[in-house]
PDB file of N, CA and C in Angstrom:
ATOM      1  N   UNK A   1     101.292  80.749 108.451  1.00  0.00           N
ATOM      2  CA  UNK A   1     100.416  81.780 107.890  1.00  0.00           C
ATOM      3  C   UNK A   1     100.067  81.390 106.459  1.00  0.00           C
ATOM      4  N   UNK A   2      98.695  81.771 106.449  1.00  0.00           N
ATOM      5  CA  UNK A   2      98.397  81.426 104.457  1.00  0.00           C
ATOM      6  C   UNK A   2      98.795  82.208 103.738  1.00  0.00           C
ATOM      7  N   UNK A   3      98.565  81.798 102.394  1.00  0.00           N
ATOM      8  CA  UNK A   3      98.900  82.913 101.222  1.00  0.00           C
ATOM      9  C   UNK A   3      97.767  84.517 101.676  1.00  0.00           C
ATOM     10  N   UNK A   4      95.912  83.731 102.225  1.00  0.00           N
ATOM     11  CA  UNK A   4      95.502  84.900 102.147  1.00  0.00           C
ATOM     12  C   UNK A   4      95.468  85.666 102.980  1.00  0.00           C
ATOM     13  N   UNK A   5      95.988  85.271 104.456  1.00  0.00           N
ATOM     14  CA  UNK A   5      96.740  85.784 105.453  1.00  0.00           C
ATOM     15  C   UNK A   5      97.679  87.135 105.247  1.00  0.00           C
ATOM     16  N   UNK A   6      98.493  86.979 104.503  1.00  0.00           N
ATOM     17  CA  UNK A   6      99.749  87.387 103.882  1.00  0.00           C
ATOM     18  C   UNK A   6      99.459  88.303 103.803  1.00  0.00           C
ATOM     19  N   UNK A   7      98.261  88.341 102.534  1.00  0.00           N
ATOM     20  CA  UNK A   7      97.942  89.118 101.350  1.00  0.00           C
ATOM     21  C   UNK A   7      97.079  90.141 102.411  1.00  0.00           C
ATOM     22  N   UNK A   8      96.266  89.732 103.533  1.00  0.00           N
ATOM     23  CA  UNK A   8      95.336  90.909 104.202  1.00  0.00           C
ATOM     24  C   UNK A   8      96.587  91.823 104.801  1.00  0.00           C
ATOM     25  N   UNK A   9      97.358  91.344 105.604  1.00  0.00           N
ATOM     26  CA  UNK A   9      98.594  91.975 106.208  1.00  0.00           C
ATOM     27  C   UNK A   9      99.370  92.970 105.481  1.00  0.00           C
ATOM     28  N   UNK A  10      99.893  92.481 104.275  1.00  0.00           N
ATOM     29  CA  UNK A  10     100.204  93.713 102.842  1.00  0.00           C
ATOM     30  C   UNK A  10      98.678  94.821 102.711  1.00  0.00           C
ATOM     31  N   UNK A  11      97.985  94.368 102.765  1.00  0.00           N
ATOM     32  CA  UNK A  11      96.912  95.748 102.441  1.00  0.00           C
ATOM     33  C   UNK A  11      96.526  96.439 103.481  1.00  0.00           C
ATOM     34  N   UNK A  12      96.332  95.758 104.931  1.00  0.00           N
ATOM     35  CA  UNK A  12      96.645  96.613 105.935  1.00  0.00           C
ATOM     36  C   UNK A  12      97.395  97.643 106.453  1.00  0.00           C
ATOM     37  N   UNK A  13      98.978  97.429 106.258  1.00  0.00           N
ATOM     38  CA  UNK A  13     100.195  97.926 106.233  1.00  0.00           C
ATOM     39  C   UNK A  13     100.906  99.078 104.975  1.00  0.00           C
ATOM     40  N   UNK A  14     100.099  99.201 103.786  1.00  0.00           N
ATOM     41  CA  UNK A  14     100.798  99.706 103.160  1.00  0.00           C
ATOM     42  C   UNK A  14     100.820 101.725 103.186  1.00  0.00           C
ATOM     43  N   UNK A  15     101.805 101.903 102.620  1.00  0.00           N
ATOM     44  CA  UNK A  15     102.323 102.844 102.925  1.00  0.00           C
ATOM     45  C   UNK A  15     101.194 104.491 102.688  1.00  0.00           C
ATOM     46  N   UNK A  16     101.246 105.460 103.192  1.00  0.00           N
ATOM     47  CA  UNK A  16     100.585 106.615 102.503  1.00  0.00           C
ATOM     48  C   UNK A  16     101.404 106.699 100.863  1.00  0.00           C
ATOM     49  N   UNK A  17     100.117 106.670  99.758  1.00  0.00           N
ATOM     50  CA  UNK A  17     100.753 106.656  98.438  1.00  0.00           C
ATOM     51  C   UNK A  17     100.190 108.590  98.075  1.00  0.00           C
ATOM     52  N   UNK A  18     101.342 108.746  97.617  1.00  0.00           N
ATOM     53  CA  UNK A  18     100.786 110.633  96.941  1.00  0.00           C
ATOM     54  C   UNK A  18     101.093 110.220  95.373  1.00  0.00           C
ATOM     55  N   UNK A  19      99.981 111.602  94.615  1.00  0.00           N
ATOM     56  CA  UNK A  19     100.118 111.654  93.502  1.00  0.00           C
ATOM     57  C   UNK A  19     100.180 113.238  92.864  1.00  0.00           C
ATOM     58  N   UNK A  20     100.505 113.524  91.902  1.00  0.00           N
ATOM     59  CA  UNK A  20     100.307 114.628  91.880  1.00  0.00           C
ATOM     60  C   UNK A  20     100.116 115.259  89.874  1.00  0.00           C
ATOM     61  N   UNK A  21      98.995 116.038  89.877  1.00  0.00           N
ATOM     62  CA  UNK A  21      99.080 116.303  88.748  1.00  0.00           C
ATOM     63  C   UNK A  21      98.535 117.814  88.709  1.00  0.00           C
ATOM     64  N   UNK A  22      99.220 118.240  87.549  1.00  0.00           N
ATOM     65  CA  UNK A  22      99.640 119.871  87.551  1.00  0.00           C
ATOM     66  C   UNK A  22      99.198 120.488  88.835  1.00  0.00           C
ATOM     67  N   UNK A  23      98.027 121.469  89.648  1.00  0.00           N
ATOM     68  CA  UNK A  23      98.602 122.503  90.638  1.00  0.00           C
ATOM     69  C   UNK A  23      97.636 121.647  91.784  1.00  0.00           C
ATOM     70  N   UNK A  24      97.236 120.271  91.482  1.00  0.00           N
ATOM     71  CA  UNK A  24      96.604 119.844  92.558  1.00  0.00           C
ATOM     72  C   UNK A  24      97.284 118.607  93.471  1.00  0.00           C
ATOM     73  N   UNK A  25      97.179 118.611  94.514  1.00  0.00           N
ATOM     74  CA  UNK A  25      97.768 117.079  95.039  1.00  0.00           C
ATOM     75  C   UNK A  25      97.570 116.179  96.143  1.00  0.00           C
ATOM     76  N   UNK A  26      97.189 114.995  95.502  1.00  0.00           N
ATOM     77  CA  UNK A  26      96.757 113.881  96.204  1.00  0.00           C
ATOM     78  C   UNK A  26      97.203 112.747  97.357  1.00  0.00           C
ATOM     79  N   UNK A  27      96.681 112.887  98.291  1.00  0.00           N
ATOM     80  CA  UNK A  27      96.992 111.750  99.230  1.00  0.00           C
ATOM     81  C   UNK A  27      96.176 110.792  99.767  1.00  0.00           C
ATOM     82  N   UNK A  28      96.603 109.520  98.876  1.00  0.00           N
ATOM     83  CA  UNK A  28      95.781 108.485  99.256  1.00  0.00           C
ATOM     84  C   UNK A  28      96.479 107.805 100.781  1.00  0.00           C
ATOM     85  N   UNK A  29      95.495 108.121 101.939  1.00  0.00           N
ATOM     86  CA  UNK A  29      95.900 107.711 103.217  1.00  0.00           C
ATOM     87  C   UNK A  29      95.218 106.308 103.487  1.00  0.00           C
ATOM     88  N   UNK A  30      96.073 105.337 103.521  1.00  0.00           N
ATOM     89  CA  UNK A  30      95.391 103.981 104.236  1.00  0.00           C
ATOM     90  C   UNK A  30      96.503 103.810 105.874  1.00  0.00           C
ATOM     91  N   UNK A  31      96.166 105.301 106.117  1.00  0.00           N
ATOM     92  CA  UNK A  31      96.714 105.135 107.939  1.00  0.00           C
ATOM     93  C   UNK A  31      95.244 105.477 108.638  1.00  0.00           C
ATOM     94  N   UNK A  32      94.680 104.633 109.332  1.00  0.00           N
ATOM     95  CA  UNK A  32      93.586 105.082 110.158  1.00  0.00           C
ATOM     96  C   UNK A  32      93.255 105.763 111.017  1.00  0.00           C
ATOM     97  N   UNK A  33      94.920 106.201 111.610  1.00  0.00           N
ATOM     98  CA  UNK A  33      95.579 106.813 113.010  1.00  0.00           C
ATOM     99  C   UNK A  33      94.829 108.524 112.506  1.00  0.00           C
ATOM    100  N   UNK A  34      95.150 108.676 110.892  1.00  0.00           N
ATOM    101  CA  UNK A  34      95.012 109.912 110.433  1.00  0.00           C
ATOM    102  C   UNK A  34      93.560 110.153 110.389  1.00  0.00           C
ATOM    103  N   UNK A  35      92.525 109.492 110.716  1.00  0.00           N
ATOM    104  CA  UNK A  35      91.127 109.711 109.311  1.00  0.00           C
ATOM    105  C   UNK A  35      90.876 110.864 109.955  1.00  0.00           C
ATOM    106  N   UNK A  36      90.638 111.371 111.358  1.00  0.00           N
ATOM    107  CA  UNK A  36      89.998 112.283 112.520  1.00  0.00           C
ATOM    108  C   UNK A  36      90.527 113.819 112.435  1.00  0.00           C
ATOM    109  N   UNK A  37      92.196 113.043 112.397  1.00  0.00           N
ATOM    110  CA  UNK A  37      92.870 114.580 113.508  1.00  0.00           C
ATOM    111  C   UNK A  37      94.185 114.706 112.141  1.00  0.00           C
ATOM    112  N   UNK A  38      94.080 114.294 110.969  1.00  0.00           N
ATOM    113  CA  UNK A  38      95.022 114.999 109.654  1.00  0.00           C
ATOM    114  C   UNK A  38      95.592 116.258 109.995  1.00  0.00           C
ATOM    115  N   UNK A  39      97.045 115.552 110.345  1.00  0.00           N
ATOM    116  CA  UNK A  39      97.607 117.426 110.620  1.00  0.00           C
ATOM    117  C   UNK A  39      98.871 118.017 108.898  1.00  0.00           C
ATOM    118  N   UNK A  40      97.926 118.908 109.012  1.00  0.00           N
ATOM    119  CA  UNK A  40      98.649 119.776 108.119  1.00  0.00           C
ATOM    120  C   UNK A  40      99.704 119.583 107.273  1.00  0.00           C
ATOM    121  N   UNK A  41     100.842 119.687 108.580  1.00  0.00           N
ATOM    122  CA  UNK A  41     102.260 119.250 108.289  1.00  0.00           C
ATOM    123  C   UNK A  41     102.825 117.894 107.910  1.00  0.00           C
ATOM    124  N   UNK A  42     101.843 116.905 107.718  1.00  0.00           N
ATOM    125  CA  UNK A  42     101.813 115.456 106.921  1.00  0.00           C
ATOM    126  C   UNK A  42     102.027 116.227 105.377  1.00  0.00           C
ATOM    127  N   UNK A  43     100.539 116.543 105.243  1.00  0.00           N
ATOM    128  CA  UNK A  43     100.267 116.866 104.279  1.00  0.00           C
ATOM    129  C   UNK A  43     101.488 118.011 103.344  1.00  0.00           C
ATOM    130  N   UNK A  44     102.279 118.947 103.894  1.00  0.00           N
ATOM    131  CA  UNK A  44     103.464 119.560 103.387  1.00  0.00           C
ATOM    132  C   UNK A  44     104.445 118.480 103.505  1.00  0.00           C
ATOM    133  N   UNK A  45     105.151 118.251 104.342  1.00  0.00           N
ATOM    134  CA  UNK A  45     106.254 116.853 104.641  1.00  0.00           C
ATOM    135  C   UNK A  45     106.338 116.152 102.985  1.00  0.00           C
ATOM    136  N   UNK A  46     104.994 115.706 102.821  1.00  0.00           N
ATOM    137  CA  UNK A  46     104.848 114.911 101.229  1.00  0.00           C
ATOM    138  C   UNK A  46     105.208 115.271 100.579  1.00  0.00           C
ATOM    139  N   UNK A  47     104.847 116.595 100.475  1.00  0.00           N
ATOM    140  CA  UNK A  47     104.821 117.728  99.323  1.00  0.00           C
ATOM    141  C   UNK A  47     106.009 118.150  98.798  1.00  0.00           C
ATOM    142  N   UNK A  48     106.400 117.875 100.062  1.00  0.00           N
ATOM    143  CA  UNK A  48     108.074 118.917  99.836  1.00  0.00           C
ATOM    144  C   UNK A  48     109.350 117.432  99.457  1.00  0.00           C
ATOM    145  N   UNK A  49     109.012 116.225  99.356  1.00  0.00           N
ATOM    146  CA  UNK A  49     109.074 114.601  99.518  1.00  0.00           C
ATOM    147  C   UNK A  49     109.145 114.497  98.233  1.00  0.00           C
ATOM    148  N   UNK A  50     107.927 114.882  97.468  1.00  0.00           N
ATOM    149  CA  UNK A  50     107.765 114.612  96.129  1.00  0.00           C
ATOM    150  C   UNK A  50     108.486 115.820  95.050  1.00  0.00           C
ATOM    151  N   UNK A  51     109.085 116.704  95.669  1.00  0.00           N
ATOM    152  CA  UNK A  51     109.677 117.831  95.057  1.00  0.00           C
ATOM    153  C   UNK A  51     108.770 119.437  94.684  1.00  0.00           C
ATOM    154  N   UNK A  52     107.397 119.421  94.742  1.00  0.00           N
ATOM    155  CA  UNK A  52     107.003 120.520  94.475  1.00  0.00           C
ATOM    156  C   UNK A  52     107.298 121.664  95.408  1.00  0.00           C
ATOM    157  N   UNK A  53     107.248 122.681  95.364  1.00  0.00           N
ATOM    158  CA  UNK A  53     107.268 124.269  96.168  1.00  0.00           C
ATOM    159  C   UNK A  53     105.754 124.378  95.976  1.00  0.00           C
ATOM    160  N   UNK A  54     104.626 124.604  95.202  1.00  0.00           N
ATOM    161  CA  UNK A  54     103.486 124.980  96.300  1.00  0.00           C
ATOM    162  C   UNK A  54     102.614 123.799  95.321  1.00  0.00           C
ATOM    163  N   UNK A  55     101.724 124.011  96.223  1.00  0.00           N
ATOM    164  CA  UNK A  55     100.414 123.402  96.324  1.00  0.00           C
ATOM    165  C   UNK A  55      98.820 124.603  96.113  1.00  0.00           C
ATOM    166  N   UNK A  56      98.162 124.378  95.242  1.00  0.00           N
ATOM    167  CA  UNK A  56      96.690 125.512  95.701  1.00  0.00           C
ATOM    168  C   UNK A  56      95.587 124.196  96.301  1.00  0.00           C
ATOM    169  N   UNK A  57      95.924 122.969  96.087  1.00  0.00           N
ATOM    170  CA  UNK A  57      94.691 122.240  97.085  1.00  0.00           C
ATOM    171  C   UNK A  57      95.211 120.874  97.370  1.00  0.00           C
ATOM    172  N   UNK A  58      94.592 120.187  98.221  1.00  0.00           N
ATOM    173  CA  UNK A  58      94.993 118.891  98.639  1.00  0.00           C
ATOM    174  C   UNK A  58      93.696 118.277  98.712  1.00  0.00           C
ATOM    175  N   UNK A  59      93.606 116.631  98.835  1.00  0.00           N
ATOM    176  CA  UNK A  59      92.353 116.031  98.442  1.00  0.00           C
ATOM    177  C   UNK A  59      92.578 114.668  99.779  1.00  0.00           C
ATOM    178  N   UNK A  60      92.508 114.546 100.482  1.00  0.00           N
ATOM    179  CA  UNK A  60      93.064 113.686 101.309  1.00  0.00           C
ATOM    180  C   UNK A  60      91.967 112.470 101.457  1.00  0.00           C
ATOM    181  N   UNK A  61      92.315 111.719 100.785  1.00  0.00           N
ATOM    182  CA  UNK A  61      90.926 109.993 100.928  1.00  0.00           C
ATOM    183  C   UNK A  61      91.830 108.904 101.898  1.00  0.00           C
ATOM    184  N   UNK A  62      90.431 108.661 102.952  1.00  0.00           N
ATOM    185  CA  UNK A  62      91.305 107.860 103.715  1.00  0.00           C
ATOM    186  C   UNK A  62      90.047 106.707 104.075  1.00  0.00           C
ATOM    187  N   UNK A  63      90.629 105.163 104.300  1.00  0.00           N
ATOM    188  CA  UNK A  63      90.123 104.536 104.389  1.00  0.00           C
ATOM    189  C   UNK A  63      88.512 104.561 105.236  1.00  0.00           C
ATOM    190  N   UNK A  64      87.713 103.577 105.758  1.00  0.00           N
ATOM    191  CA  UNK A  64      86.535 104.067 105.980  1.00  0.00           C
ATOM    192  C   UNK A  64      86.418 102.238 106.826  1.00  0.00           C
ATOM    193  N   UNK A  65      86.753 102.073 108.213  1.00  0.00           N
ATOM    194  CA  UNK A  65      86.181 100.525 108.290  1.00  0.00           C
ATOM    195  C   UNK A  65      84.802 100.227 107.919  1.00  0.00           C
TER     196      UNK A  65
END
């Protein structure tokens, strides 16, 4: 396998990244499985992952082939 082989395989694969700043919070999704049918309870699972108790919005960006 090449170096740029490698390197497509790492950006394919990588993980759902969240962010979060004061009462809003972000999920950058590079799962494709999600783009359609995003259920809910992803979106809390994180939430409750990253330590907050509530949320007033979520912003969910997900890849686009």
């Amino acid at each position: 396998i090449e170096n740029n082989q490698i390197t497509n395989m790492d950006q394919k694969y990588k993980p759902i990244y969240a962010e979060a700043s004061g009462n809003t919070f972000l999920i950058f999704d590079y799962l494709d499985k999600y783009e359609h049918d995003f259920d809910e309870n992803i979106i809390r699972q994180h939430h409750k992952s990253y330590g907050f108790e509530k949320i007033d919005s979520c912003l969910v960006l997900t890849k686009v082939n």
